[in-house]
N, C-alpha and C. Protein backbone atom coordinates (compact mmCIF):
# COMPACT_ATOMS: atom_id res chain seq x y z
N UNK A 1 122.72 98.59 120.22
CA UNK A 1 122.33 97.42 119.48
C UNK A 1 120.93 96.96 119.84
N UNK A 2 120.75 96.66 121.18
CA UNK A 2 119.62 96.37 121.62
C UNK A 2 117.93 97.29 120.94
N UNK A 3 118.65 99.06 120.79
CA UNK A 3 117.63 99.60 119.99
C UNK A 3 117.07 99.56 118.82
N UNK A 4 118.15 98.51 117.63
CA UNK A 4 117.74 98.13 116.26
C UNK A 4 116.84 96.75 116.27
N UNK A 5 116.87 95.93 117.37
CA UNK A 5 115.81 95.14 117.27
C UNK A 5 115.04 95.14 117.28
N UNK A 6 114.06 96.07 118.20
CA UNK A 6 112.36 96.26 118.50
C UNK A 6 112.11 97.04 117.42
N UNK A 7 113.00 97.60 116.37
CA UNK A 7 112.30 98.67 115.47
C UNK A 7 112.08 97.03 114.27
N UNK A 8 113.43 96.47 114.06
CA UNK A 8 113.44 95.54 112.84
C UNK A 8 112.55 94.90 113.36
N UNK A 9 111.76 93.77 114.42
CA UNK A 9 110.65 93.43 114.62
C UNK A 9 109.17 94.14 114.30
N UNK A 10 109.44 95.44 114.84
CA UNK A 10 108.32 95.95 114.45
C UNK A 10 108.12 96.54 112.84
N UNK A 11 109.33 96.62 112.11
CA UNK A 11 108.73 96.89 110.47
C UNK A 11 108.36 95.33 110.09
N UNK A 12 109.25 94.12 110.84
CA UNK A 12 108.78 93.03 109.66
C UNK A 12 107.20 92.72 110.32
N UNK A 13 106.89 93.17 111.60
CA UNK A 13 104.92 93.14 111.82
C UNK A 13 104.31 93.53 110.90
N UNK A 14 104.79 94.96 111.07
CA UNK A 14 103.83 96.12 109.85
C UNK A 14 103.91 95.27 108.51
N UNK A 15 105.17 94.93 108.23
CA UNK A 15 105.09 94.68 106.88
C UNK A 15 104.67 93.00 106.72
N UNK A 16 104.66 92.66 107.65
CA UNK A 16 103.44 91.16 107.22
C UNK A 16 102.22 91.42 107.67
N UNK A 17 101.47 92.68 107.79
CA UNK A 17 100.21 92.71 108.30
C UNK A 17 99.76 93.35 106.88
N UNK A 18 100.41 93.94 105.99
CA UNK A 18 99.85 94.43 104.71
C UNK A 18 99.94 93.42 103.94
N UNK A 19 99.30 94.02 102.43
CA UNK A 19 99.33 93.49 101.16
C UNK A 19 100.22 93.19 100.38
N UNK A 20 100.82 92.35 99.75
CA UNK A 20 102.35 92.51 99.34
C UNK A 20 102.19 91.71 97.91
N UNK A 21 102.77 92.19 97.26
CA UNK A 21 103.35 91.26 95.72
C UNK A 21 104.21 90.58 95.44
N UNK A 22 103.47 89.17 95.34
CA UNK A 22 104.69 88.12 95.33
C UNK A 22 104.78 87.60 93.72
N UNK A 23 106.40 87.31 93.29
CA UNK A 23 106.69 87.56 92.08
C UNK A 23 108.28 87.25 91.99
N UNK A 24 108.53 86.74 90.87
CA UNK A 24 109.79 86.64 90.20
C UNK A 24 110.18 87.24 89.42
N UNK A 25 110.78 88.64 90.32
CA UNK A 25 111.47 89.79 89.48
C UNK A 25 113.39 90.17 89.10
N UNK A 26 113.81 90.69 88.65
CA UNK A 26 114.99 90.96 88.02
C UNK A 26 115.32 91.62 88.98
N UNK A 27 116.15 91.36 89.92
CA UNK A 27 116.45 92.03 91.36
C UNK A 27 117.68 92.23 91.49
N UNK A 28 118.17 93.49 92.50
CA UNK A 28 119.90 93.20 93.44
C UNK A 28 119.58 93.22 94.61
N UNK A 29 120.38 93.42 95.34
CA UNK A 29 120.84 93.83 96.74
C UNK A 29 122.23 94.14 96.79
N UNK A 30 122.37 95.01 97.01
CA UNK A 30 123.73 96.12 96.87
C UNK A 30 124.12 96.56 98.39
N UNK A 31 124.81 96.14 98.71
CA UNK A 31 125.02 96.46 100.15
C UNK A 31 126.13 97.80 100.11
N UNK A 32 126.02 98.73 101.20
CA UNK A 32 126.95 100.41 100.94
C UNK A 32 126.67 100.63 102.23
N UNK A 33 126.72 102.57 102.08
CA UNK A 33 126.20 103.27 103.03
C UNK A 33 125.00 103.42 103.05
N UNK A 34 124.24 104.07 103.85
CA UNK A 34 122.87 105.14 104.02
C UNK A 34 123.32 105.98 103.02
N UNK A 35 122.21 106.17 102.38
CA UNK A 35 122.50 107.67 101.40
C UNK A 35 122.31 108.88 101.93
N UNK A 36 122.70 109.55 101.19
CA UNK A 36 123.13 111.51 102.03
C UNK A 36 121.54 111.98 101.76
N UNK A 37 121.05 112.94 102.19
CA UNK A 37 119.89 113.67 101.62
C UNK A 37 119.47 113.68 100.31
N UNK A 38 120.87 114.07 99.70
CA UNK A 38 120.60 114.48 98.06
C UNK A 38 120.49 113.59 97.20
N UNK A 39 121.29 112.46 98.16
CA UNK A 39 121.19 110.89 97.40
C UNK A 39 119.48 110.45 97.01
N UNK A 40 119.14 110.62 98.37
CA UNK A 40 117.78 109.68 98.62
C UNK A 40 116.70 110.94 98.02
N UNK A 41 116.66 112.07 97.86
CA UNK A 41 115.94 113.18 96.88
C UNK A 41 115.59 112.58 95.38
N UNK A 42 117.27 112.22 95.22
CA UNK A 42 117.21 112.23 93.36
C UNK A 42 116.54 110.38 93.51
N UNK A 43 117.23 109.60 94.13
CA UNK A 43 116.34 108.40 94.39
C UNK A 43 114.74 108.13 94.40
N UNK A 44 114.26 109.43 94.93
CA UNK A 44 112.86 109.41 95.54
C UNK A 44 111.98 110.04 94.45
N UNK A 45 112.65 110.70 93.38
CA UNK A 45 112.40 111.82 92.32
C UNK A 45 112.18 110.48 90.95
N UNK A 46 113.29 109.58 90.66
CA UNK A 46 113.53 108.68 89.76
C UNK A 46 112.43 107.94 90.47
N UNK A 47 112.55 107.18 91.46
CA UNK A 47 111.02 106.07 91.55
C UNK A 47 109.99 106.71 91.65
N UNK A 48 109.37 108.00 91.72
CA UNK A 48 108.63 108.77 91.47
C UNK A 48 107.91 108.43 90.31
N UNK A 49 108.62 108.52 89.13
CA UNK A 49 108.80 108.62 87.61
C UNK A 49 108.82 107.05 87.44
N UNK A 50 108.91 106.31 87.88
CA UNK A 50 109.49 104.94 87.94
C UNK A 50 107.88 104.27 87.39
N UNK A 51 107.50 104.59 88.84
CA UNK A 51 105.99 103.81 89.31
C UNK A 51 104.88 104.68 88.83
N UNK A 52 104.84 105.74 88.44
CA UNK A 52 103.80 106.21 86.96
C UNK A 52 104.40 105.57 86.06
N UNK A 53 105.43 105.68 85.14
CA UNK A 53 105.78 104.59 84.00
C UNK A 53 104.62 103.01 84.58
N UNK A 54 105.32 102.53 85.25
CA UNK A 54 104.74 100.85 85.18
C UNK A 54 103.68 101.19 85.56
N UNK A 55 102.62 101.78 86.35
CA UNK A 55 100.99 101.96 86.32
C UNK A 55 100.83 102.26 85.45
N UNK A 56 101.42 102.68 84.68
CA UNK A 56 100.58 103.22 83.09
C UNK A 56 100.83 102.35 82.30
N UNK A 57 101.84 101.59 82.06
CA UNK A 57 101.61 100.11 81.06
C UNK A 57 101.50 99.33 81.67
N UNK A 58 101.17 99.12 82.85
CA UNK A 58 100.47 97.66 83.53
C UNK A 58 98.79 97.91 83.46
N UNK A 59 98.39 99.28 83.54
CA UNK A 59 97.32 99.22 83.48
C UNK A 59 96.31 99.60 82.43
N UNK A 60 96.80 99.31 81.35
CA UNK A 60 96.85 99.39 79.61
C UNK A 60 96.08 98.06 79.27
N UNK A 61 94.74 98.42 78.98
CA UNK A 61 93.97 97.50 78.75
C UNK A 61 93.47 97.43 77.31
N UNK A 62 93.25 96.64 76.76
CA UNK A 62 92.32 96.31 75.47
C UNK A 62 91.37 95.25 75.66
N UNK A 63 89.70 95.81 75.58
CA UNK A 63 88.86 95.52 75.92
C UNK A 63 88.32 94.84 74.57
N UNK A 64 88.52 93.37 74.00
CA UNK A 64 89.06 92.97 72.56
C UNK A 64 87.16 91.88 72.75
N UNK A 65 86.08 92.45 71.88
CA UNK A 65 84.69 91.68 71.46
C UNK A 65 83.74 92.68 72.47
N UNK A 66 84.08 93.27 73.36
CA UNK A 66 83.03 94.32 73.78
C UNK A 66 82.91 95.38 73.12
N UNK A 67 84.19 96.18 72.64
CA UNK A 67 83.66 97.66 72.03
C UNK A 67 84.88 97.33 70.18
N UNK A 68 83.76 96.77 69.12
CA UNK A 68 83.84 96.65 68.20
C UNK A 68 84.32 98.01 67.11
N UNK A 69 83.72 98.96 67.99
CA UNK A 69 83.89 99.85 67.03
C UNK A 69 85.28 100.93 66.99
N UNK A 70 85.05 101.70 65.82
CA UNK A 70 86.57 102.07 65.49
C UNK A 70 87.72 103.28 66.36
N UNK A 71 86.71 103.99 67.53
CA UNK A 71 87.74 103.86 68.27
C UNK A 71 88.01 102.72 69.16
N UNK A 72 87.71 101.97 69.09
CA UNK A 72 88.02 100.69 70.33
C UNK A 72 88.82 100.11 69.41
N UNK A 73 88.96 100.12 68.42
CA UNK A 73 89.98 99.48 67.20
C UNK A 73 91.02 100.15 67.34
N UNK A 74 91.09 101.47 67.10
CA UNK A 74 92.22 102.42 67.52
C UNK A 74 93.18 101.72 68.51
N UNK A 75 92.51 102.25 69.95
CA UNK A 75 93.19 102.27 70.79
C UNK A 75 93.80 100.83 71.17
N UNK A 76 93.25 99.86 70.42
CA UNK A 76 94.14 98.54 70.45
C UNK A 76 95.52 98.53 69.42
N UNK A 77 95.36 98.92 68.19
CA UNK A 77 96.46 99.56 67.56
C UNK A 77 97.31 100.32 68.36
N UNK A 78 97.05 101.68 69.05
CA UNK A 78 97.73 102.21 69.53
C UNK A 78 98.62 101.19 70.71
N UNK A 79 97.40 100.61 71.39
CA UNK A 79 98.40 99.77 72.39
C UNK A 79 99.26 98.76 72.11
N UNK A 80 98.56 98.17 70.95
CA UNK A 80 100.35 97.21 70.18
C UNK A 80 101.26 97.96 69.73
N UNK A 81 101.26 99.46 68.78
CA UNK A 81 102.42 100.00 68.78
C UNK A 81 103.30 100.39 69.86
N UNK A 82 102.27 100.62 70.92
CA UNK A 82 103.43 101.43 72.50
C UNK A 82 104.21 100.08 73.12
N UNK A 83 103.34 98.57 72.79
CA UNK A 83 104.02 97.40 73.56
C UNK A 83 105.09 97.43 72.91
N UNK A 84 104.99 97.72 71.49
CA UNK A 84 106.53 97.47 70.38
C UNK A 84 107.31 98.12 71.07
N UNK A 85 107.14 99.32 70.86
CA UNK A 85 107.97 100.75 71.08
C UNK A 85 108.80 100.33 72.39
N UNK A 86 108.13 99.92 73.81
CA UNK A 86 108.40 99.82 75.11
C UNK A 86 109.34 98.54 74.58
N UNK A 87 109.08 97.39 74.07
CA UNK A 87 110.13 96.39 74.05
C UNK A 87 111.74 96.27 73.22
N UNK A 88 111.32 97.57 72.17
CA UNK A 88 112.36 98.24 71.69
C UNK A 88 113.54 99.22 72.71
N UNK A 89 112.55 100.03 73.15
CA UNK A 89 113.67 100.91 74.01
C UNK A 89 114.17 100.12 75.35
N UNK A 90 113.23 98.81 75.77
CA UNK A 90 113.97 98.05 76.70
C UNK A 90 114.94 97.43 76.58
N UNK A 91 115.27 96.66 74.93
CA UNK A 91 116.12 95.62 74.24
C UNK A 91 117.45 96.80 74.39
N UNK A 92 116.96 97.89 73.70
CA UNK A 92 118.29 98.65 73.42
C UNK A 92 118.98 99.38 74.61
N UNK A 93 118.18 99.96 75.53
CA UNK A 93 118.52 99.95 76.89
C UNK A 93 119.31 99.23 78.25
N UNK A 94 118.81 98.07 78.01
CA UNK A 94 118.92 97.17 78.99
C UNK A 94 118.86 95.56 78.58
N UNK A 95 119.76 94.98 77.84
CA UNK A 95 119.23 93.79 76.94
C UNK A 95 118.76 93.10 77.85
N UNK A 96 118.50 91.68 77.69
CA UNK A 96 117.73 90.74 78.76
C UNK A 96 119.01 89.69 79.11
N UNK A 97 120.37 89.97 78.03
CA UNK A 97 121.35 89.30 79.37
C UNK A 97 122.36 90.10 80.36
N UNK A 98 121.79 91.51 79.98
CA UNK A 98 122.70 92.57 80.65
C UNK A 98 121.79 92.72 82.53
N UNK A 99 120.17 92.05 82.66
CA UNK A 99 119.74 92.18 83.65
C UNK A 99 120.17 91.34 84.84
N UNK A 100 119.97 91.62 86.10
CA UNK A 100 120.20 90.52 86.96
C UNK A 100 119.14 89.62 86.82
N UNK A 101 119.96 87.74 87.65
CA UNK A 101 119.08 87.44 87.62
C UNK A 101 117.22 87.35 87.92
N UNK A 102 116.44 86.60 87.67
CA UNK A 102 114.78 86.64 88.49
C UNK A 102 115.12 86.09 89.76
N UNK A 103 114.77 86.72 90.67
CA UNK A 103 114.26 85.62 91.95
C UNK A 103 112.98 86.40 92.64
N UNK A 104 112.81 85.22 93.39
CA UNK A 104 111.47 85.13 94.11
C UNK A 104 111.17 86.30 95.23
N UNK A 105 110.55 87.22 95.50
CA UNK A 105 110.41 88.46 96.39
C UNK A 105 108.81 88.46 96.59
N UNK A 106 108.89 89.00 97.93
CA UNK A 106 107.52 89.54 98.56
C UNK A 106 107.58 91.00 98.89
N UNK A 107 107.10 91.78 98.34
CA UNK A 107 107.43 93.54 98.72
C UNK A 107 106.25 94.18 98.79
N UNK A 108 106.13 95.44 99.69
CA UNK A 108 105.07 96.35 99.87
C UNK A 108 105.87 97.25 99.68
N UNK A 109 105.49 98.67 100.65
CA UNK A 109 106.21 99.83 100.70
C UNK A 109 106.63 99.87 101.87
N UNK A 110 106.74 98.72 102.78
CA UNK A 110 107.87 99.07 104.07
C UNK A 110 108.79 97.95 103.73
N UNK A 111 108.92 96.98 102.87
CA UNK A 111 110.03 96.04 102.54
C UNK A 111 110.00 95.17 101.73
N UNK A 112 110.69 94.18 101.85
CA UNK A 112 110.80 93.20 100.67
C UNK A 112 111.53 91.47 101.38
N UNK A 113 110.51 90.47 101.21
CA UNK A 113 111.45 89.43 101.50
C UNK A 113 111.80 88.71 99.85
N UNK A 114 113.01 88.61 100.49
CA UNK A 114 113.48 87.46 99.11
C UNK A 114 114.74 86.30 99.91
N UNK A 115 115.44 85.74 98.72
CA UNK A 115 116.67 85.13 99.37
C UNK A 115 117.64 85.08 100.31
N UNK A 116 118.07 84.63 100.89
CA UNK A 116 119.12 85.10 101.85
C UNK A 116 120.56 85.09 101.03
N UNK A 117 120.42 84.14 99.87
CA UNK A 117 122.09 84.04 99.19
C UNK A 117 122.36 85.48 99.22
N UNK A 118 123.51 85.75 99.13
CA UNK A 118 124.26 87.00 98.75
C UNK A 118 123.75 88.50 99.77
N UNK A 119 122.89 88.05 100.67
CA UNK A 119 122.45 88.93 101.88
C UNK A 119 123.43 89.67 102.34
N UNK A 120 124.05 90.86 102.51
CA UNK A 120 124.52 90.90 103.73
C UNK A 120 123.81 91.15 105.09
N UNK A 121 125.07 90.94 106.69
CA UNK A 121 124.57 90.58 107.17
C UNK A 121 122.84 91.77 107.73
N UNK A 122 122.39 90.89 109.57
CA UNK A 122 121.49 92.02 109.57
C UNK A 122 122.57 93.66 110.05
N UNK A 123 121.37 94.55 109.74
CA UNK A 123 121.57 95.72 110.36
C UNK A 123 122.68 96.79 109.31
N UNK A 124 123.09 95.98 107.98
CA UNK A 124 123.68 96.60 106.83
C UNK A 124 122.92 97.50 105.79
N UNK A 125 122.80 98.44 105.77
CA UNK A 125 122.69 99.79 104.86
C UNK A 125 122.41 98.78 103.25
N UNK A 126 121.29 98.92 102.60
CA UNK A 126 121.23 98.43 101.44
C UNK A 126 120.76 99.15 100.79
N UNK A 127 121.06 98.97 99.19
CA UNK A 127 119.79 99.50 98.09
C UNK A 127 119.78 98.28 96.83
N UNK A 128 118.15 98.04 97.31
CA UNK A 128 117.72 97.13 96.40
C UNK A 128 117.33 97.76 94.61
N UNK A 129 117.13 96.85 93.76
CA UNK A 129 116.86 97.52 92.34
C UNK A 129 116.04 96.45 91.93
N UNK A 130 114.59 96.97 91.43
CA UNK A 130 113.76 95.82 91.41
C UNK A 130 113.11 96.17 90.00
N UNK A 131 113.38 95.63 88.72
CA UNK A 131 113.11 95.43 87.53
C UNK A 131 111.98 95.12 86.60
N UNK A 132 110.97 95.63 86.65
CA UNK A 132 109.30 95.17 86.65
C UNK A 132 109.56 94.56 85.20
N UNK A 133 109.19 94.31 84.50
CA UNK A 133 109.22 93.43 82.63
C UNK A 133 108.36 93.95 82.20
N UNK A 134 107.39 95.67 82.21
CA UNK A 134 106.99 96.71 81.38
C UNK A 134 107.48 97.42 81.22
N UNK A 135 109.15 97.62 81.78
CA UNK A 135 109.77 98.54 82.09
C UNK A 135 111.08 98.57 82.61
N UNK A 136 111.83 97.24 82.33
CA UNK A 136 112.50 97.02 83.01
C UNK A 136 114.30 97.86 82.84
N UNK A 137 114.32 98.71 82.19
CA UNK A 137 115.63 99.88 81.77
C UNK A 137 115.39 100.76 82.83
N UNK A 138 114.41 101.17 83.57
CA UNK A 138 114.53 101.87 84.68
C UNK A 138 113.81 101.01 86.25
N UNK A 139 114.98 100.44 87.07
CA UNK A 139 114.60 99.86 88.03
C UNK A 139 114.29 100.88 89.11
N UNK A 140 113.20 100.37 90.05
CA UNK A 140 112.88 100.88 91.59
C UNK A 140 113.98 100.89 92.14
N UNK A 141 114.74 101.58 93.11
CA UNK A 141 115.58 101.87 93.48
C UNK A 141 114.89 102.25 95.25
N UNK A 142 115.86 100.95 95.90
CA UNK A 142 114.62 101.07 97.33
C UNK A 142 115.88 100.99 98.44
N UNK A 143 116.04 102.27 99.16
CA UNK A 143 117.57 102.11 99.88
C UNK A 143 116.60 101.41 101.38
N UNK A 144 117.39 100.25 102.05
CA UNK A 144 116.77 100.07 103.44
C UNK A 144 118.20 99.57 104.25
N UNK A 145 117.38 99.12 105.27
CA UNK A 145 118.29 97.86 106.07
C UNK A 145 117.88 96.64 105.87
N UNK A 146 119.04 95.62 106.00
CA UNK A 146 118.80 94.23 106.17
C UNK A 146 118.54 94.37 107.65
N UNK A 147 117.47 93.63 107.64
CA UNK A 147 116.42 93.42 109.13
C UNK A 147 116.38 91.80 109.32
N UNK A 148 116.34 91.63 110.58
CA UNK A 148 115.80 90.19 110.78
C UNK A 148 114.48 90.41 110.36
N UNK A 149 114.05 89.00 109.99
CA UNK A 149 112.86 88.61 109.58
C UNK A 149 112.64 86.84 109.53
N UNK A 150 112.11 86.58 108.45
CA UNK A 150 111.67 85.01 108.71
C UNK A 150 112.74 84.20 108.92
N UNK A 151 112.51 83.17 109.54
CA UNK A 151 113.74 82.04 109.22
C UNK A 151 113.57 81.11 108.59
N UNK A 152 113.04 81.32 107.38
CA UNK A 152 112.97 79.97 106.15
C UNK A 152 113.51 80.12 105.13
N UNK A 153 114.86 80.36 105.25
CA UNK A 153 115.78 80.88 104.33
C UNK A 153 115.50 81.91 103.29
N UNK A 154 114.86 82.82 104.05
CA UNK A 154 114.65 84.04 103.13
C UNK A 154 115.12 85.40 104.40
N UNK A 155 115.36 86.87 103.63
CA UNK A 155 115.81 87.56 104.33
C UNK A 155 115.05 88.75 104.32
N UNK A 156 115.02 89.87 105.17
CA UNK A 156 114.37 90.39 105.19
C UNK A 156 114.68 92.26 104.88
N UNK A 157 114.11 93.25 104.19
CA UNK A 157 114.91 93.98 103.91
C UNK A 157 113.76 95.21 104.19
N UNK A 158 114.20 95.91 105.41
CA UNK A 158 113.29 97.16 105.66
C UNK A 158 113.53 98.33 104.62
N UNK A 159 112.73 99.12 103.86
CA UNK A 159 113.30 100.23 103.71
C UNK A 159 113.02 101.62 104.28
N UNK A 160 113.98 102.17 104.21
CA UNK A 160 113.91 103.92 104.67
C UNK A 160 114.24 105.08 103.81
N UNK A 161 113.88 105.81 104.13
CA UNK A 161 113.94 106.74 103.24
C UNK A 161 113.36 107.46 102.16
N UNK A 162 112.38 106.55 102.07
CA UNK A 162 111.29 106.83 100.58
C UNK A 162 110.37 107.65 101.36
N UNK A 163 109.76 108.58 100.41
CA UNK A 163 109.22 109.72 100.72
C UNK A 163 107.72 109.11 100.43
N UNK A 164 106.77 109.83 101.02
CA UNK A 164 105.33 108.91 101.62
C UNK A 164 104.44 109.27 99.79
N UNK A 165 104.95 110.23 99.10
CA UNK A 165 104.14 110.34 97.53
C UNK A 165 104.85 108.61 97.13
N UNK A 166 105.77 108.55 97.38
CA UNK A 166 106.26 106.95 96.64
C UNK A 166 106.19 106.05 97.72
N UNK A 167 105.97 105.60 98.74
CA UNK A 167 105.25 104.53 99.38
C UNK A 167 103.65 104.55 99.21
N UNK A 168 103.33 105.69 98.97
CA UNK A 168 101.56 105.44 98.56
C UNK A 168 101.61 105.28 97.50
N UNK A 169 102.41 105.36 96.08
CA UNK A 169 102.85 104.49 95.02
C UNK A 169 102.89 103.39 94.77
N UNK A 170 104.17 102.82 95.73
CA UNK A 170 104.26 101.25 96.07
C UNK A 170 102.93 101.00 96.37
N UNK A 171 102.30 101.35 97.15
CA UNK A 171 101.32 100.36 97.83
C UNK A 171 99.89 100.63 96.58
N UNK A 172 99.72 101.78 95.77
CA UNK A 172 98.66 101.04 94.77
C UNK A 172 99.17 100.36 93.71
N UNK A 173 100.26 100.46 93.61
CA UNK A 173 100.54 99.11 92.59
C UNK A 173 100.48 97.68 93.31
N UNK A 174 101.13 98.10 94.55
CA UNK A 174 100.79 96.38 95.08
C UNK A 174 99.67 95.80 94.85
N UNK A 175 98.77 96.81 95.70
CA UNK A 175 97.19 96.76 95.62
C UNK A 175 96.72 95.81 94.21
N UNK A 176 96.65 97.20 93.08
CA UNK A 176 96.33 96.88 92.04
C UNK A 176 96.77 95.31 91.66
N UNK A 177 98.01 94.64 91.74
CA UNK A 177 98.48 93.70 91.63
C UNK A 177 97.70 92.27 92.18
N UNK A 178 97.88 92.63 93.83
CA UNK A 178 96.67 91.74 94.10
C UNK A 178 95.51 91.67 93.91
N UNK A 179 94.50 93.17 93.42
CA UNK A 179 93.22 92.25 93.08
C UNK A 179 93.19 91.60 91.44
N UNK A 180 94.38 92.31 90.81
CA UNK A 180 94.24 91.79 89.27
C UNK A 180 94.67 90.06 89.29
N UNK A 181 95.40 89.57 90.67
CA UNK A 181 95.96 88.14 90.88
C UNK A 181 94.27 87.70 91.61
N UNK A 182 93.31 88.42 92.05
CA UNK A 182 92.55 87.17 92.91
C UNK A 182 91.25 87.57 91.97
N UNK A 183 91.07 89.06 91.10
CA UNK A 183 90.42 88.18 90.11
C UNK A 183 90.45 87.33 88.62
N UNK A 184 91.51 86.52 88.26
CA UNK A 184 92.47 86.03 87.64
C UNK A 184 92.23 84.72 88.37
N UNK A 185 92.46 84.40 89.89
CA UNK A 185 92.42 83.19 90.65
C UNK A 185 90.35 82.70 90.16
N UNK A 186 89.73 83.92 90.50
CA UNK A 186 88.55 83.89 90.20
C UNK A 186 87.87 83.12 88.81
N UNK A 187 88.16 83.79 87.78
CA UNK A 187 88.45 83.40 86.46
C UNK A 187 88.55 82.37 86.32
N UNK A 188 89.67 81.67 86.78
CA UNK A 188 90.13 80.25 86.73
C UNK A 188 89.32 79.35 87.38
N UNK A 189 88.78 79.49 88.48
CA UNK A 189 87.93 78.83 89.29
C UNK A 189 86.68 78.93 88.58
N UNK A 190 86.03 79.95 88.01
CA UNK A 190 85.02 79.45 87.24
C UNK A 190 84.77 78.96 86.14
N UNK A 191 85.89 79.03 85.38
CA UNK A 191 86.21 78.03 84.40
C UNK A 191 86.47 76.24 84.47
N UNK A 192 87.23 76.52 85.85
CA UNK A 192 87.72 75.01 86.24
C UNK A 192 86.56 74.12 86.83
C-alpha cells in the first residue's frame, strides 16, 4: 500500500506541472478492472483515430474577409457542408439525450481532475470516456487509477496504459487548446 502513494503523488506533480484543458465535457467514470493487453491495444488503436478526427475539425478554419476569392469561397462551403454532415452522423449516432451528463474536468495526457460525485474510491482501476462536441459518437477512452489528488472536492484520475503516439496526441490538442483560449483571452482584452 505504502508503494501506491509516492507514485499517485508523483503523477498528480507531473500532472499539475503541465498544460491542461479545462472544460465542460460529456464525461464517465466507469470503475472495473485493469485491462488485458489486447484490451488497452484496441483502446490505444480507437483513441488513436479518436484525436486525428477532433484535430481535424477543431482545427478547420475559415478565414471569412481576408481571402475573397473563389477558392477561399470553396473551402468555406466545403466547411459548412462537413459541419452539417459531422452534426448529422453525431444526431444519428449518439443523440444529445443518449450522452452523459457535462461536467467540469482538467486533463492532459497523464490525467484528469473532475468531480468527486460518483468517484470510486482511491487506488480503483478506471476507464474514463470523454466526449469532445466535434465529435462526440466516438469518445476518448482513457483507462487509469483513481489517485489522490486535490482536496477541493474534486478527484483525481491517473491514467495508464496509453501508448506515448496517443499521449503526444493528448498533449497537442491540449496545447493547441490553450493557446487558441489565451489568444481568444487576448482578443477580448483588446477589444475591452
Amino acid at each position: 500500500m505504502s508503494g501506491g502513494r509516492p507514485m499517485s503523488e508523483a503523477t498528480w506533480k507531473a500532472f499539475s506541472e503541465r498544460v491542461t484543458w479545462d472544460a465542460r465535457f460529456h464525461a464517465t467514470v466507469e470503475a472495473g478492472e485493469r485491462l488485458s493487453a489486447d484490451a488497452l491495444a484496441s483502446v490505444n488503436d480507437r483513441n488513436a483515430n479518436v484525436l486525428v478526427a477532433v484535430a481535424a475539425l477543431m482545427d478547420r478554419r475559415v478565414d471569412t474577409g481576408e481571402d475573397d476569392n473563389a477558392l477561399g469561397q470553396e473551402v468555406a462551403r466545403l466547411d459548412a457542408k462537413l459541419n452539417v454532415l459531422m452534426e448529422i452522423v453525431n444526431r444519428l449516432l449518439l443523440p444529445q439525450s443518449s450522452l452523459p451528463p457535462r461536467i467540469a474536468v482538467r486533463f492532459n495526457a497523464l490525467g484528469m481532475v473532475l468531480p468527486w460525485d460518483g468517484l470510486p474510491p482511491v487506488g480503483q482501476p478506471v476507464l474514463v470516456k470523454l466526449h469532445f462536441d466535434v465529435c462526440r459518437a466516438l469518445p476518448l477512452e482513457l483507462p487509469g487509477i483513481r489517485e489522490a489528488g486535490p482536496a477541493d472536492g474534486k478527484g483525481f484520475v491517473g491514467f495508464e496504459g496509453l501508448t506515448e503516439p496517443v499521449r503526444d496526441e493528448i498533449e497537442r490538442l491540449v496545447f493547441r487548446q490553450h493557446r487558441r483560449q489565451v489568444a481568444e483571452a487576448r482578443a477580448n482584452a483588446a477589444q475591452g
